[in-house]
Protein backbone atom coordinates (compact mmCIF):
# COMPACT_ATOMS: atom_id res chain seq x y z
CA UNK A 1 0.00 0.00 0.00
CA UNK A 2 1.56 3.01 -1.20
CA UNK A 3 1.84 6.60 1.25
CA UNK A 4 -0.65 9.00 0.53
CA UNK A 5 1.21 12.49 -0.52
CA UNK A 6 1.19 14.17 2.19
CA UNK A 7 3.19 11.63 4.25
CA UNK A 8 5.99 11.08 0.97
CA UNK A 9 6.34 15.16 1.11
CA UNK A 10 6.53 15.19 4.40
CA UNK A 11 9.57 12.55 4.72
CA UNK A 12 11.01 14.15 1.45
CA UNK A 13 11.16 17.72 3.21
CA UNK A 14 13.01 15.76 6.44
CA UNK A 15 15.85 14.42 3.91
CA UNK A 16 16.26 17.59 2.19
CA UNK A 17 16.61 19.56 5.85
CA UNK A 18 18.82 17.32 6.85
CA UNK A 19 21.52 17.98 4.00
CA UNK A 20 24.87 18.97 4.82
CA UNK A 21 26.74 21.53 4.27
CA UNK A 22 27.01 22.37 0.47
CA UNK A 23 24.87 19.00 -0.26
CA UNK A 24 21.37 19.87 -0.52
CA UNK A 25 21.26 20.72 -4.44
CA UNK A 26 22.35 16.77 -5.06
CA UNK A 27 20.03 15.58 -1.58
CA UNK A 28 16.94 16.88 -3.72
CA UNK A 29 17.75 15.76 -6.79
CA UNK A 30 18.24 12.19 -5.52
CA UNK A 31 14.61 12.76 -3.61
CA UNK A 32 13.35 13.75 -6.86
CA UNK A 33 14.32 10.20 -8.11
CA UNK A 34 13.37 8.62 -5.24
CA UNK A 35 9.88 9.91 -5.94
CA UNK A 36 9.48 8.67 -9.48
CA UNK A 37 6.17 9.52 -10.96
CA UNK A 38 5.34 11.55 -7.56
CA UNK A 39 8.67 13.76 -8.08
CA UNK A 40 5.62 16.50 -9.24
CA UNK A 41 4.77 17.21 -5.69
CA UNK A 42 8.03 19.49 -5.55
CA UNK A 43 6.83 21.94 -7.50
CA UNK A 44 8.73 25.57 -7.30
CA UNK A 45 6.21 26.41 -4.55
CA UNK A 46 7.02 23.62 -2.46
CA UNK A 47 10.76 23.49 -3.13
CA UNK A 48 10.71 27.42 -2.37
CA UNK A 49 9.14 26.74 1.02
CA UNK A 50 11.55 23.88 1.78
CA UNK A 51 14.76 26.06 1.22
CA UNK A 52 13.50 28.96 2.68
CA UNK A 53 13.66 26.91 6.10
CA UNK A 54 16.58 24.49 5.30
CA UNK A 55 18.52 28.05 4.17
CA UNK A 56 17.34 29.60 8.02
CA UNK A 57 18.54 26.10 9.60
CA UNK A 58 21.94 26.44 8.33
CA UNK A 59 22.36 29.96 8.36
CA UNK A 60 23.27 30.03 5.08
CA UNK A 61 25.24 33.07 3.60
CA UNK A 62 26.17 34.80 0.13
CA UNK A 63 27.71 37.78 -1.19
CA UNK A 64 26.09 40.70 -1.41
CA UNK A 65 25.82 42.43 -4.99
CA UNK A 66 26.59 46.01 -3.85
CA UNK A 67 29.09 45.29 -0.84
CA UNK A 68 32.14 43.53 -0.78
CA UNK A 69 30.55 41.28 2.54
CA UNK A 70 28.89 38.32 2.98
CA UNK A 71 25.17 38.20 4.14
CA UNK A 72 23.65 35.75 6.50
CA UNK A 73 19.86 34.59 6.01
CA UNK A 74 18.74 33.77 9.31
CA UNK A 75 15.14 34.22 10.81
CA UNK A 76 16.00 37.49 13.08
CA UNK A 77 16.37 39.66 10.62
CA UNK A 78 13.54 38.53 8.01
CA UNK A 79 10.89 40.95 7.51
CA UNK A 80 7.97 39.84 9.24
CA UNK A 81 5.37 40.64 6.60
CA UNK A 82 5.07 37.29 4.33
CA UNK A 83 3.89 39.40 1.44
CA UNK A 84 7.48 40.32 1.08
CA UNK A 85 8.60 36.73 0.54
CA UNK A 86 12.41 36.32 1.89
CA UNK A 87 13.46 40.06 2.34
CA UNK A 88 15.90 40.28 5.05
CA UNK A 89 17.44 43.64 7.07
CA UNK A 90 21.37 44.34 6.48
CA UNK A 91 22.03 45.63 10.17
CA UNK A 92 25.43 47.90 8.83
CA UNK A 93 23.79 49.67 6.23
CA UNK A 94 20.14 49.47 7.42
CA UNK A 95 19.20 48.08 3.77
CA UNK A 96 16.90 45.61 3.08
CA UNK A 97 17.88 42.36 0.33
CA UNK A 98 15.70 40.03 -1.19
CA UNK A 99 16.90 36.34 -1.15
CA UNK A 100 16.87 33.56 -4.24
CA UNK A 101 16.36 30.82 -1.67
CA UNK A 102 16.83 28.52 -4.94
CA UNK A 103 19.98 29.90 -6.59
CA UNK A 104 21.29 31.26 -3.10
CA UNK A 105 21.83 34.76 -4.15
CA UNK A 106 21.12 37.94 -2.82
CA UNK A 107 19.06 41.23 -4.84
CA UNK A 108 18.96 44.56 -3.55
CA UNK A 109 15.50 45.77 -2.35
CA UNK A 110 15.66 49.38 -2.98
CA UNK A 111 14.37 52.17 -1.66
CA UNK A 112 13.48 50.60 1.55
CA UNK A 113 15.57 51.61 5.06
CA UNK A 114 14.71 50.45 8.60
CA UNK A 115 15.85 52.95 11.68
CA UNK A 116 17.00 51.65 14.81
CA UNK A 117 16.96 52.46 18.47
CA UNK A 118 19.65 54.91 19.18
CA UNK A 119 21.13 52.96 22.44
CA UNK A 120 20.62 49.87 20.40
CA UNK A 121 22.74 50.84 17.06
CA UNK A 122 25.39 52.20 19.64
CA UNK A 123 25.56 48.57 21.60
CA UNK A 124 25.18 46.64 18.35
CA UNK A 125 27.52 49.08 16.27
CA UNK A 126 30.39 47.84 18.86
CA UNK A 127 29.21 44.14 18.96
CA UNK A 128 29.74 44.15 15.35
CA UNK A 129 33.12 45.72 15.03
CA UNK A 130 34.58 43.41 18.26
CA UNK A 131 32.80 40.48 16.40
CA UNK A 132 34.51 41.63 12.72
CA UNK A 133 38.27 41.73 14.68
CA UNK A 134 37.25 38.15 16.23
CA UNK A 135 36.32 35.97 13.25
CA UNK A 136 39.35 37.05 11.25
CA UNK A 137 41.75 35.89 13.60
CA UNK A 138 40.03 32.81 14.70
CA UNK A 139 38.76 31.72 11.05
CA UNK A 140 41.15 30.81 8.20
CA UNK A 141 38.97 31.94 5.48
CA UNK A 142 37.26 35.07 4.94
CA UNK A 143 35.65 33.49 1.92
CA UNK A 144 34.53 30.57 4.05
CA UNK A 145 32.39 32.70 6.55
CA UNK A 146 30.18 35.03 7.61
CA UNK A 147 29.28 37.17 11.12
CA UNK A 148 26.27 39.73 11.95
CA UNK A 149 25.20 41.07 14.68
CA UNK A 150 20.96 42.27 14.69
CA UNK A 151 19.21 44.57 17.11
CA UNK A 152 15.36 45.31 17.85
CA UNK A 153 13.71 48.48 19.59
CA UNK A 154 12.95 45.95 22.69
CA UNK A 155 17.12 46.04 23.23
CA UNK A 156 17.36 41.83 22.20
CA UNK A 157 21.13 41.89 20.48
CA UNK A 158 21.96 38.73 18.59
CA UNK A 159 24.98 37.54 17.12
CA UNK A 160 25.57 34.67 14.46
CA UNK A 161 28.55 33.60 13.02
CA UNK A 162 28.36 31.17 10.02
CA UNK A 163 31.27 29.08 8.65
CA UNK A 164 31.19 26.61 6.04
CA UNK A 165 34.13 24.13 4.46
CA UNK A 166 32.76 22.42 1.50
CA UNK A 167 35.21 20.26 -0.54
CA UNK A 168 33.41 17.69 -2.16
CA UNK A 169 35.96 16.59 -4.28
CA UNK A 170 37.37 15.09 -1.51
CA UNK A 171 34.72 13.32 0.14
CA UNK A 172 34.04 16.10 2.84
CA UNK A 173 31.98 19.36 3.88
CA UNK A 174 31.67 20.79 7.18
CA UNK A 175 30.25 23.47 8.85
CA UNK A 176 30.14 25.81 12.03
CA UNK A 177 27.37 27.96 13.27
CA UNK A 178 26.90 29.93 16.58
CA UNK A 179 24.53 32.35 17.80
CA UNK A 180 24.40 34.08 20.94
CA UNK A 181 22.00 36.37 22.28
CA UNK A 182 21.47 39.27 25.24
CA UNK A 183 19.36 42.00 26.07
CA UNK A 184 20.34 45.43 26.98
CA UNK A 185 17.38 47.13 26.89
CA UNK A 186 16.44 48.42 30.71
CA UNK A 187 19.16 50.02 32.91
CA UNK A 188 20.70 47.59 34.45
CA UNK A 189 24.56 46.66 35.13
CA UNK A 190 24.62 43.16 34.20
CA UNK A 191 22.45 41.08 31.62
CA UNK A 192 22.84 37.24 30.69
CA UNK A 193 24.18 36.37 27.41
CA UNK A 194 23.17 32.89 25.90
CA UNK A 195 24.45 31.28 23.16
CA UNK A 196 24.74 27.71 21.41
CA UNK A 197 27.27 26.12 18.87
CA UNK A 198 25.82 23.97 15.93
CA UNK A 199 28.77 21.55 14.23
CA UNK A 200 27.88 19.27 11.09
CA UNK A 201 30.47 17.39 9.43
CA UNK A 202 29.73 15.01 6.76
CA UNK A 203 32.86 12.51 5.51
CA UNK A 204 31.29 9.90 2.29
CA UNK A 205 34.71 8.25 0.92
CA UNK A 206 33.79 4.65 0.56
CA UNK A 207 30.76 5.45 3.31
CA UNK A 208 28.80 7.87 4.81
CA UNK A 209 29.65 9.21 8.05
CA UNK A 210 28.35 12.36 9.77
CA UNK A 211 28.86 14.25 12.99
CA UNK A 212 26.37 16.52 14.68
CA UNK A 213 26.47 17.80 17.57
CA UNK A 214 25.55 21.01 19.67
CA UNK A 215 26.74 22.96 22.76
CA UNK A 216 24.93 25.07 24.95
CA UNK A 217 26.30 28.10 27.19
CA UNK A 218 25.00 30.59 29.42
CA UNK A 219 26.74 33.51 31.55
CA UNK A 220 25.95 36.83 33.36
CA UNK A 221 28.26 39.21 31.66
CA UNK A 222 28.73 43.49 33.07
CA UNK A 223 26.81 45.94 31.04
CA UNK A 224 28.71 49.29 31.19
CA UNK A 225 29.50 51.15 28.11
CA UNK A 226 28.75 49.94 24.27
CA UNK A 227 32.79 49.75 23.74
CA UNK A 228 33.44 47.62 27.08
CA UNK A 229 30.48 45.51 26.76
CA UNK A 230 31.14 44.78 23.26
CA UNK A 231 34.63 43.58 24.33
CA UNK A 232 33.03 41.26 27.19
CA UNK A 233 30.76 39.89 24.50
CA UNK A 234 33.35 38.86 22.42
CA UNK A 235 35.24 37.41 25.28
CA UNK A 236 32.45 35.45 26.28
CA UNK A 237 32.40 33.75 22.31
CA UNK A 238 36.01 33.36 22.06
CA UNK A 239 36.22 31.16 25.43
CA UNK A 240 33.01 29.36 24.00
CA UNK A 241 34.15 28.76 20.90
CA UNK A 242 37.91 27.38 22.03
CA UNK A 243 37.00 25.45 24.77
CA UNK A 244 34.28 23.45 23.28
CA UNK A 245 36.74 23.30 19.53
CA UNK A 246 39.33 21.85 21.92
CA UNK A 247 37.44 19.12 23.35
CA UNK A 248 36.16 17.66 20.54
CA UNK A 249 39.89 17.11 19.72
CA UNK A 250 40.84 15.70 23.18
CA UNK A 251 37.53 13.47 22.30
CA UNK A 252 39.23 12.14 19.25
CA UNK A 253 42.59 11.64 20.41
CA UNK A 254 41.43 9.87 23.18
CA UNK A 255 38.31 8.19 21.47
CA UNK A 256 41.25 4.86 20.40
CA UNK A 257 41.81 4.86 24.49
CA UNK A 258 38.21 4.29 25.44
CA UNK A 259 35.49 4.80 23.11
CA UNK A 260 36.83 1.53 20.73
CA UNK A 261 38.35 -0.33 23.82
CA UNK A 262 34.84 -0.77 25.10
CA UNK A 263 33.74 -1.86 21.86
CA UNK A 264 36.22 -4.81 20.68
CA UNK A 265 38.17 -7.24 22.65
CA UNK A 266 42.27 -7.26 22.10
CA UNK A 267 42.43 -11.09 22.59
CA UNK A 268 40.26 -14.00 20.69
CA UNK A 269 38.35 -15.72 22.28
CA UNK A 270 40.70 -18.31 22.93
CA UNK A 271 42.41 -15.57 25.71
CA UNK A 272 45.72 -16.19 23.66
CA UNK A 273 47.31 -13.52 21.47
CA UNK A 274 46.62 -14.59 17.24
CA UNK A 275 50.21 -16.46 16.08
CA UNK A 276 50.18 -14.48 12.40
CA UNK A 277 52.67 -17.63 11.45
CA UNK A 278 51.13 -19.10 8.42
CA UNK A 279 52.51 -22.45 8.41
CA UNK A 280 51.26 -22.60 11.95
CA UNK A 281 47.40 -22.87 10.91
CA UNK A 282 48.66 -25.09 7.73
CA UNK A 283 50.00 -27.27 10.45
CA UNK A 284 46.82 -27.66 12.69
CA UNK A 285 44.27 -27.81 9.62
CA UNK A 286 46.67 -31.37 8.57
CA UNK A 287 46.51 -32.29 12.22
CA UNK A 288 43.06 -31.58 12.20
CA UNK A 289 42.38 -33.83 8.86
């Protein structure tokens, strides 16, 4: 008894959102086979609708046409009108862009411009430039990356750095994505900044491996000044971001020690160590016979 539609759509939209990094163009055309005479369902509509979400997921980025930076497309700073389709705010230049969720590309959306809060633009102004001076020394690439920072009238700051390694010529694509957020709306001296790292790496030489995984963090950081608090921000990411890169390699280095120790025995089950002689084994099959 074959699905009805709705349940094959729904379980092709969960394969296509759970694509890796630089992956999903070939993860939909495969569902498209895998659908056969039903591939119709995902029609531009539906595909449209599918990326739009996947491309939020992943915090997916592209260069902008009329800048020499990257833009991220990420739900915070999407218009909230759904008229406007996938127009998204550009925080530095107070723009709006319109996004090919398809193609991945980015269109200026002219003649629209979005004010800010005054205290706001000053906090997230500083955020922004810290966060700029960060990623370039602690990412290799600047082609391979992207950071914003967003603020709203209500004082919510949010930062999201995106970072993608896609080289699937060799078997392999990877990618990095963090977002914290705080609020530094009321008067106050102190606010809590929360934040959480999302790591997919996908590895398909001769197999198909993947690694996700994601790391929470919370903290109560000092809110003085926009220049001082920016700095503490930035502190809080970099300590973050280190400490949780370094123990996923202690994890690995030790994973030989533990992690496969638990899951194969050194000796047969004979307790005695294998005797790699050949003639050995030629001996006991004849004694055997």
């Amino acid at each position: 008894m074959s699905a009805p539609a709705s349940e094959k759509l729904r379980i092709a939209t969960h394969f296509v959102l759970q694509s890796p990094a630089g992956q999903v163009d070939q993860v939909l055309r495969d569902v498209r086979i895998l659908l056969g005479s039903d591939a119709s369902m995902l029609g531009k509509p539906q595909v449209e609708a599918i990326l739009t979400k996947y491309n939020q997921e992943k915090l997916v980025f592209a260069a902008a046409p009329d800048k020499p930076t990257r833009n991220i497309l990420c739900s915070v700073a999407g218009l909230v009108d759904p008229k406007e389709g996938s127009v998204y705010m550009d925080p530095p230049t107070n723009k709006s862009y319109k996004f090919d969720n398809i193609n991945r590309t980015w269109i200026v959306d002219a003649g629209r411009i979005k004010t800010s809060n005054e205290k706001v633009e000053a906090f997230r102004q500083n955020i922004q430039e810290a966060v700029n001076q960060y990623v370039k020394g602690a990412y290799l690439d600047e082609s391979k990356y992207a950071a914003a920072v967003y603020g709203n009238d209500q004082g919510d700051i949010t930062i999201v750095i995106s970072a993608k390694n896609v080289a699937l010529h060799n078997f392999w694509s990877g990618s990095w994505r963090t977002v914290f957020t705080l609020n530094i709306g009321a008067s106050q001296k102190s606010t809590q900044i929360s934040g959480s790292i999302k790591i997919n790496v996908h590895y398909f030489e001769d197999g198909n491996v993947q690694l996700n995984t994601e790391f929470d963090h919370t903290e109560v950081i000092s809110v003085t000044d926009p220049t001082a608090t920016a700095a503490a921000v930035v502190a809080v990411i970099d300590t973050v971001e280190t400490e949780y890169q370094t123990k996923l390699e202690e994890m690995y280095v030790d994973m030989h020690k533990y992690t496969f120790t638990a899951m194969r025995r050194f000796l047969p089950v004979t307790r005695n160590p294998m005797d790699w002689n050949p003639n050995a084994h030629k001996l006991a099959a004849q004694l055997k016979n």
